[in-house]
Protein backbone atom coordinates (compact mmCIF):
# COMPACT_ATOMS: atom_id res chain seq x y z
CA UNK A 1 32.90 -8.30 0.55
CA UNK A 2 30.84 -10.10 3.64
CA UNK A 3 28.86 -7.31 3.03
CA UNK A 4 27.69 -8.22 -0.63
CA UNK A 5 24.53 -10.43 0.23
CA UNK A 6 22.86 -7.72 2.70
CA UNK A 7 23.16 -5.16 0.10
CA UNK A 8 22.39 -7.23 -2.91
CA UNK A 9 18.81 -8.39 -0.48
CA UNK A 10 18.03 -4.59 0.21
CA UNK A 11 18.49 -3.69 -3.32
CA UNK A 12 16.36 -6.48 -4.39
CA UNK A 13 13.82 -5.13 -1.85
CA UNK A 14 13.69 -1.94 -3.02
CA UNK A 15 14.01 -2.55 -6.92
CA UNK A 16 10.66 -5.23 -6.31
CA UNK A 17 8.59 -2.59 -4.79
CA UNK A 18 9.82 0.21 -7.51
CA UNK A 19 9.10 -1.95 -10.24
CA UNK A 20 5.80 -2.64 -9.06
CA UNK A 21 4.86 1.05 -8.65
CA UNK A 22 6.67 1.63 -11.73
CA UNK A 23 4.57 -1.05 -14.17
CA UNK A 24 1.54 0.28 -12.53
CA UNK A 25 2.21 3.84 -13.58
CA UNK A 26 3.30 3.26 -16.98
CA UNK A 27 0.81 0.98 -18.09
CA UNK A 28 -1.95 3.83 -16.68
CA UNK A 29 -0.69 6.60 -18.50
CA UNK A 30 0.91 4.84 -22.00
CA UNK A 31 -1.08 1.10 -21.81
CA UNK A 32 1.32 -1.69 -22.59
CA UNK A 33 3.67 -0.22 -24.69
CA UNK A 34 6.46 0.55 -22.41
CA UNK A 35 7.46 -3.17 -22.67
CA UNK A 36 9.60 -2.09 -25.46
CA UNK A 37 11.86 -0.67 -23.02
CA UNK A 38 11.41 -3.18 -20.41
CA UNK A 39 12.67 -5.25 -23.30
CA UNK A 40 15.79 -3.45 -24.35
CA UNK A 41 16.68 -2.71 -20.87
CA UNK A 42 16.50 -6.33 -19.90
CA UNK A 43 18.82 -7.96 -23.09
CA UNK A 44 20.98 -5.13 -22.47
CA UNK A 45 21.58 -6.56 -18.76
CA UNK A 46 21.42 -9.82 -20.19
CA UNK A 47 24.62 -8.95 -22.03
CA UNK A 48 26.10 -6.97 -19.29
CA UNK A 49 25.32 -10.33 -16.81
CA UNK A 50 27.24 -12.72 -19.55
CA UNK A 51 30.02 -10.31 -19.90
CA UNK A 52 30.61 -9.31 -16.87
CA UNK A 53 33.96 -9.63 -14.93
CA UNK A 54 33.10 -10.61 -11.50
CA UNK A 55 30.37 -13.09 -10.34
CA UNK A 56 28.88 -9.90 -8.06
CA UNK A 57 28.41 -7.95 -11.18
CA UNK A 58 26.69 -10.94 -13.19
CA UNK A 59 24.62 -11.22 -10.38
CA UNK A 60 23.85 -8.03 -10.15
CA UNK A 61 22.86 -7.57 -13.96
CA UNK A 62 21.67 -10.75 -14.37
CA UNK A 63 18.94 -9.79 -11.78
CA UNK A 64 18.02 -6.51 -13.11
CA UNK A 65 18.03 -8.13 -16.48
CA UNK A 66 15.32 -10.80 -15.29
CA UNK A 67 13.18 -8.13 -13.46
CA UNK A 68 12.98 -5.69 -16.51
CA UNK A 69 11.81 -9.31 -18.62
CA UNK A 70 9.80 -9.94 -15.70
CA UNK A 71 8.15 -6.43 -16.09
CA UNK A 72 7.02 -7.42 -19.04
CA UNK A 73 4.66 -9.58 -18.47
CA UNK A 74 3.81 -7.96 -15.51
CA UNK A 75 2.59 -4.97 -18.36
CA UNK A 76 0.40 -7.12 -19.91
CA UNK A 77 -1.49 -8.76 -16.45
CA UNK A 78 -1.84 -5.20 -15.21
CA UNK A 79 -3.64 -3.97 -18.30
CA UNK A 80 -5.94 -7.50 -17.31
CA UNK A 81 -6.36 -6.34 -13.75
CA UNK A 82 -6.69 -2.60 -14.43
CA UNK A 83 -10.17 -3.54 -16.67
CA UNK A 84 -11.71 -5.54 -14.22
């Protein structure tokens, strides 16, 4: 269990830099529309976070909620950046 934070901060790492890739890809070959799913995705681990039955698995949902809802936005500032 010591183990918890090191893995939760590597996954974090990695699921930052995915997303970013990720947002940039979708929104070039569909626009913004994938925020649908970004949205689904996100309340879904919004649920799973409240529900959860251990404070390491509402942590771990809760952030993968917020970065999908995060994405979101994200969507709509790339389609800004990608027509400058």
């Amino acid at each position: 269990m010591e183990w918890i934070g090191i893995g939760f901060g590597l996954y974090v790492f990695f699921t930052i830099g995915l997303y970013h890739i990720l947002v940039v890809q979708l929104e070039a070959r569909f626009g913004p529309w994938p925020w649908v799913a970004f949205l689904f995705i996100g309340l879904a681990c919004l649920y799973l976070a409240v529900t959860a039955g251990s404070p390491a698995w509402s942590m771990f949902w809760g952030y993968n909620a917020f970065i999908n809802l995060w994405s979101i936005k994200e969507m709509f500032d790339q389609v800004k950046r990608a027509a400058k």
